[in-house]
C-alpha atoms as a PDB file:
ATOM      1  CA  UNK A   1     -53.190-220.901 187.049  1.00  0.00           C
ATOM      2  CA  UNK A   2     -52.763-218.388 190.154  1.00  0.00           C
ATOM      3  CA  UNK A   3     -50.561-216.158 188.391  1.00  0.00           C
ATOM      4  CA  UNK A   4     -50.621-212.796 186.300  1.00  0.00           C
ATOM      5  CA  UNK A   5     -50.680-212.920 182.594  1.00  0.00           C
ATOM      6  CA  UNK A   6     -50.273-209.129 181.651  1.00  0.00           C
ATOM      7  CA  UNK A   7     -48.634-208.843 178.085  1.00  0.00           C
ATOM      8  CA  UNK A   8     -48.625-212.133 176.806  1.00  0.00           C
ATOM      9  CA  UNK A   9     -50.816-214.524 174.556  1.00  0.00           C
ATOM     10  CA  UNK A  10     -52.770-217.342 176.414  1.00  0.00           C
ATOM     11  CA  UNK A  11     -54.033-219.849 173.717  1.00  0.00           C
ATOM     12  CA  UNK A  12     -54.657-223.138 175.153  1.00  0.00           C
ATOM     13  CA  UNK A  13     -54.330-223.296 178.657  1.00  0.00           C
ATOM     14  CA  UNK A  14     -56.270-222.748 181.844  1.00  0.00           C
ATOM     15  CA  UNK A  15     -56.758-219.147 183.441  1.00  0.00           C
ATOM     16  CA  UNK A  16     -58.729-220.050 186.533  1.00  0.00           C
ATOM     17  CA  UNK A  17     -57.484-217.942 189.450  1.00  0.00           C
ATOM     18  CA  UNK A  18     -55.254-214.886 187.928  1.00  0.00           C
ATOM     19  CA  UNK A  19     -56.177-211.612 186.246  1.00  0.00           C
ATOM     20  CA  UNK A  20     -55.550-211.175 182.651  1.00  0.00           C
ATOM     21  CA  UNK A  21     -55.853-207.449 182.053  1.00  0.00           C
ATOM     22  CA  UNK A  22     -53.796-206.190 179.173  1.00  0.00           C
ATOM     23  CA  UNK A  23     -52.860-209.452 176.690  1.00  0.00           C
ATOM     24  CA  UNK A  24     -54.933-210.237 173.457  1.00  0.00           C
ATOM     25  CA  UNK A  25     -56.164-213.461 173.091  1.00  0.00           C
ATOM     26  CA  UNK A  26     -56.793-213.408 169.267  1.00  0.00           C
ATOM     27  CA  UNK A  27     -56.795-216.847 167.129  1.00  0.00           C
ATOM     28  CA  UNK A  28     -56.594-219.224 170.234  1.00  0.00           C
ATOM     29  CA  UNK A  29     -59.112-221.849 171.150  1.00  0.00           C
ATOM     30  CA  UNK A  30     -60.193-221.676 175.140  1.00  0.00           C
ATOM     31  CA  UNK A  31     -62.654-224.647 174.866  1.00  0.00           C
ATOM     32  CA  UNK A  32     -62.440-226.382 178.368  1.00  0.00           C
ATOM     33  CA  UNK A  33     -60.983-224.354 180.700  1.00  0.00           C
ATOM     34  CA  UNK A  34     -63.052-222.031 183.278  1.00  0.00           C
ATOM     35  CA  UNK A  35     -62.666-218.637 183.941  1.00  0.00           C
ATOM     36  CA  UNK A  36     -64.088-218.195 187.629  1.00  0.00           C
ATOM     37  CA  UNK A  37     -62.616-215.231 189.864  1.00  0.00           C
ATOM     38  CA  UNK A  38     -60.471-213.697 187.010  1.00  0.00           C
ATOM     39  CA  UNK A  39     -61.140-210.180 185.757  1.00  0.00           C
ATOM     40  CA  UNK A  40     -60.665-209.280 181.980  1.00  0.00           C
ATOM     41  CA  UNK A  41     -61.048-205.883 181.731  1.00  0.00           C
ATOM     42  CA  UNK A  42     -58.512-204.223 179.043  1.00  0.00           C
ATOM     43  CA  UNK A  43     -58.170-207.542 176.358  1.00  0.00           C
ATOM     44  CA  UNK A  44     -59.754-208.120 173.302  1.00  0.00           C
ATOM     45  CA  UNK A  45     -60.851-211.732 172.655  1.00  0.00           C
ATOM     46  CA  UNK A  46     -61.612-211.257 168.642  1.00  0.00           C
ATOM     47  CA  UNK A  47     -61.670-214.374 166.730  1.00  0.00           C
ATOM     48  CA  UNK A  48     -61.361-216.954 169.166  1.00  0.00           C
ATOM     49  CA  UNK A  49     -64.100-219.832 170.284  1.00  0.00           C
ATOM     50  CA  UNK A  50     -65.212-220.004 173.812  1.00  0.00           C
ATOM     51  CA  UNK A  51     -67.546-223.319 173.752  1.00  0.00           C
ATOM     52  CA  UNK A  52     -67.734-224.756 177.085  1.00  0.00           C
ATOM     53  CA  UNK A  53     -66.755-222.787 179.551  1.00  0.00           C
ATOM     54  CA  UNK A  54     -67.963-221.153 182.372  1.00  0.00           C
ATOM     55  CA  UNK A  55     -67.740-217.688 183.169  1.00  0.00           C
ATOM     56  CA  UNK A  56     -69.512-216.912 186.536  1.00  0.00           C
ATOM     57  CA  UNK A  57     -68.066-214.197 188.714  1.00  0.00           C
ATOM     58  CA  UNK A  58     -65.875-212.443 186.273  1.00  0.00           C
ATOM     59  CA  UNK A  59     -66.358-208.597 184.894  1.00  0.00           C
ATOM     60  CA  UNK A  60     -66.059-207.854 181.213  1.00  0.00           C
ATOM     61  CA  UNK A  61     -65.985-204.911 181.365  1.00  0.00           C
ATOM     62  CA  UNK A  62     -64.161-202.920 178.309  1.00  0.00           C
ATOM     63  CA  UNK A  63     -63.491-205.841 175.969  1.00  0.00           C
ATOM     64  CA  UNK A  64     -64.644-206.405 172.845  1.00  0.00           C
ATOM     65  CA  UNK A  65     -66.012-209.735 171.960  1.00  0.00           C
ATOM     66  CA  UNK A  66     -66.704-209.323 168.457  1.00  0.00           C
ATOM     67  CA  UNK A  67     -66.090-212.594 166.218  1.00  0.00           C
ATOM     68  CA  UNK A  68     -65.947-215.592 168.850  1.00  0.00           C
ATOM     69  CA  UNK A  69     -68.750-218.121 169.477  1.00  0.00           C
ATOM     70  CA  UNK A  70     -70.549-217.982 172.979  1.00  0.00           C
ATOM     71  CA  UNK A  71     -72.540-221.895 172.634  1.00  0.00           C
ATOM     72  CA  UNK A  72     -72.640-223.655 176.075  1.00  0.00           C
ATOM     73  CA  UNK A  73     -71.224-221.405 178.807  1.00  0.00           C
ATOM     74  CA  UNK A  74     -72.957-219.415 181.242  1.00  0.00           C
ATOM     75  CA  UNK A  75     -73.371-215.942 182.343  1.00  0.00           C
ATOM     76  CA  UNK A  76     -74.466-216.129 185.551  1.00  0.00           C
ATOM     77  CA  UNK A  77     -73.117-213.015 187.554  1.00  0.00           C
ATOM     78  CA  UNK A  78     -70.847-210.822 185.629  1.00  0.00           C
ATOM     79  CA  UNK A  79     -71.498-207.568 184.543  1.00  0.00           C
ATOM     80  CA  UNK A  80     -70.864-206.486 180.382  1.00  0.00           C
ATOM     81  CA  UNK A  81     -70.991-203.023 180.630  1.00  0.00           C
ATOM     82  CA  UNK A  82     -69.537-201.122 177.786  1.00  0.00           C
ATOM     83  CA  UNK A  83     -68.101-204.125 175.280  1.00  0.00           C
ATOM     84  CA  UNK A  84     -69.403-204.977 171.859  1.00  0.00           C
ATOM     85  CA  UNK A  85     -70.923-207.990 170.754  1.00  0.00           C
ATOM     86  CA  UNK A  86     -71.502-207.652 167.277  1.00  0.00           C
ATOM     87  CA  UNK A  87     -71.168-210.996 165.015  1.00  0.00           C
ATOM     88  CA  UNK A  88     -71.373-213.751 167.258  1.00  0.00           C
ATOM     89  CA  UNK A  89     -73.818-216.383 168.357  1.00  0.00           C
ATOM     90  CA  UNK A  90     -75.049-217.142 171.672  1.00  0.00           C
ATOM     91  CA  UNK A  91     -77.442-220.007 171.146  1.00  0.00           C
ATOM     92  CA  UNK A  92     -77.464-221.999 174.537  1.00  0.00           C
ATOM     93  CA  UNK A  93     -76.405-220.418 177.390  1.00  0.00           C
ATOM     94  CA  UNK A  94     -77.896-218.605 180.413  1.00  0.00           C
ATOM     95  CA  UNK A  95     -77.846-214.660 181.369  1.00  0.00           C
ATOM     96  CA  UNK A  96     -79.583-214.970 184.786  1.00  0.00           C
ATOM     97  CA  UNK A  97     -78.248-212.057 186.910  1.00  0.00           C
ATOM     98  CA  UNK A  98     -75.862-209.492 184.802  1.00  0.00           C
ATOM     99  CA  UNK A  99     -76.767-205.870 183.270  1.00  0.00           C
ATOM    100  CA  UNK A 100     -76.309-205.378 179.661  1.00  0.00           C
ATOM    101  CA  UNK A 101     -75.982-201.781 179.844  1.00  0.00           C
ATOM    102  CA  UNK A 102     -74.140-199.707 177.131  1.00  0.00           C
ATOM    103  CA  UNK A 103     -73.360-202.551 174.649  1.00  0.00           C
ATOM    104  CA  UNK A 104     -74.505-202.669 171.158  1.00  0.00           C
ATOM    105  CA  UNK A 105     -76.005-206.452 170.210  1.00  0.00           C
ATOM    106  CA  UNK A 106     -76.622-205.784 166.416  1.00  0.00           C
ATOM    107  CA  UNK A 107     -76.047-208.958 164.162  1.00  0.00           C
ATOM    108  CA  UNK A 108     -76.366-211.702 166.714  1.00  0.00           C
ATOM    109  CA  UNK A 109     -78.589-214.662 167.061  1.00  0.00           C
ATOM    110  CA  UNK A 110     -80.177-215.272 170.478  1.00  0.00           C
ATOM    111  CA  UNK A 111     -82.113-218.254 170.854  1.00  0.00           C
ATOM    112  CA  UNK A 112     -83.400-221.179 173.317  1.00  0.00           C
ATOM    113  CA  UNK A 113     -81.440-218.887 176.345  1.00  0.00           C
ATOM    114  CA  UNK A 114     -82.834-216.906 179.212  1.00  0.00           C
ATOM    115  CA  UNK A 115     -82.733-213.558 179.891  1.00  0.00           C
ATOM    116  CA  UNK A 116     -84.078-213.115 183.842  1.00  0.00           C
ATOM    117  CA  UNK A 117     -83.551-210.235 186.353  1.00  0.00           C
ATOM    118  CA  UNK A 118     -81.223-208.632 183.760  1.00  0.00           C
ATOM    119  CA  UNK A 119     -81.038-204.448 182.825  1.00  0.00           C
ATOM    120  CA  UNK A 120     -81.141-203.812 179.203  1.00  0.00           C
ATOM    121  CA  UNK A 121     -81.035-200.318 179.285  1.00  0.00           C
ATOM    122  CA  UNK A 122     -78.947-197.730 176.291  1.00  0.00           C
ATOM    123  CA  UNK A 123     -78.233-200.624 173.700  1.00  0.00           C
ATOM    124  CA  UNK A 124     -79.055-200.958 170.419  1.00  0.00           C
ATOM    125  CA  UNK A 125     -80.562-204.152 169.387  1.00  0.00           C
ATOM    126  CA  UNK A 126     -80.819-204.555 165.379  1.00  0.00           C
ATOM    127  CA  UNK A 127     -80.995-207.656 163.936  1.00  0.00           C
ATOM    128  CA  UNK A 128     -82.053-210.010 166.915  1.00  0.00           C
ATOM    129  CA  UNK A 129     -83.748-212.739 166.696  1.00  0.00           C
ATOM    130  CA  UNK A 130     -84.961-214.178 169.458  1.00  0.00           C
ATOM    131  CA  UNK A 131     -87.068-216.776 170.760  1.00  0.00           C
ATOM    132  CA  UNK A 132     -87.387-216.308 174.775  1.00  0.00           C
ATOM    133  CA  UNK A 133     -88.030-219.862 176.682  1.00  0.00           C
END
C-alpha cells in the first residue's frame, strides 16, 4: 500500500493507494483487496480472478483483461477505453458512469447488471447475451 509497484508481480496483496503501471499480474488471485485511486494503465491482468473487489476511480486504460472473472465488483467511474474483454464473465456488477469506447466485448456473458449513462460507441459486440434489469 502507498507505494510504486513498476516491474514486479503483485499476487496476493493489497494495491490500494499506489500506481501499478508496467508489472503483469498473470496467475494471481486479487479477491479482497480494493483498487481505489490507483491507475493501471500499461499491465495485463490475463488469467487472474478479480471477485470482490471494487474498482471505482481507477482508469484502465490500455490493458487487456482477457481471461479473468469480473462477478461482484463495481465499475462505477472509470473509463475502459481501448482494452479487450474477450472471454470473461461479468454477471453481477454495476457500470453506472464509464464509456466503453474502442473495446471489443465479443464472447462475454452480461447479465442481471446495469448499464446507465454509459457511451458505447466503435465496439464490436458479438456474442452478447444480455438481459438488461
Amino acid at each position: 500500500s502507498s507505494g510504486n509497484l513498476s516491474s514486479g508481480n503483485l499476487s496476493s496483496g493489497n494495491l490500494s493507494s499506489g500506481n501499478l503501471s508496467s508489472g503483469n499480474l498473470s496467475s494471481g488471485n486479487l479477491s479482497s483487496g480494493n483498487l481505489s485511486s490507483g491507475n493501471l494503465s500499461s499491465g495485463n491482468l490475463s488469467s487472474g480472478n478479480l471477485s470482490s473487489g471494487n474498482l471505482s476511480s481507477g482508469n484502465l486504460s490500455s490493458g487487456n483483461l482477457s481471461s479473468g472473472n469480473l462477478s461482484s465488483g463495481n465499475l462505477s467511474s472509470g473509463n475502459l477505453s481501448s482494452g479487450n474483454l474477450s472471454s470473461g464473465n461479468l454477471s453481477s456488477g454495476n457500470l453506472s458512469s464509464g464509456n466503453l469506447s474502442s473495446g471489443n466485448l465479443s464472447s462475454g456473458n452480461l447479465s442481471s447488471g446495469n448499464l446507465s449513462s454509459g457511451n458505447l460507441s466503435s465496439g464490436n459486440g458479438l456474442k452478447l447475451k444480455s438481459v438488461m434489469m
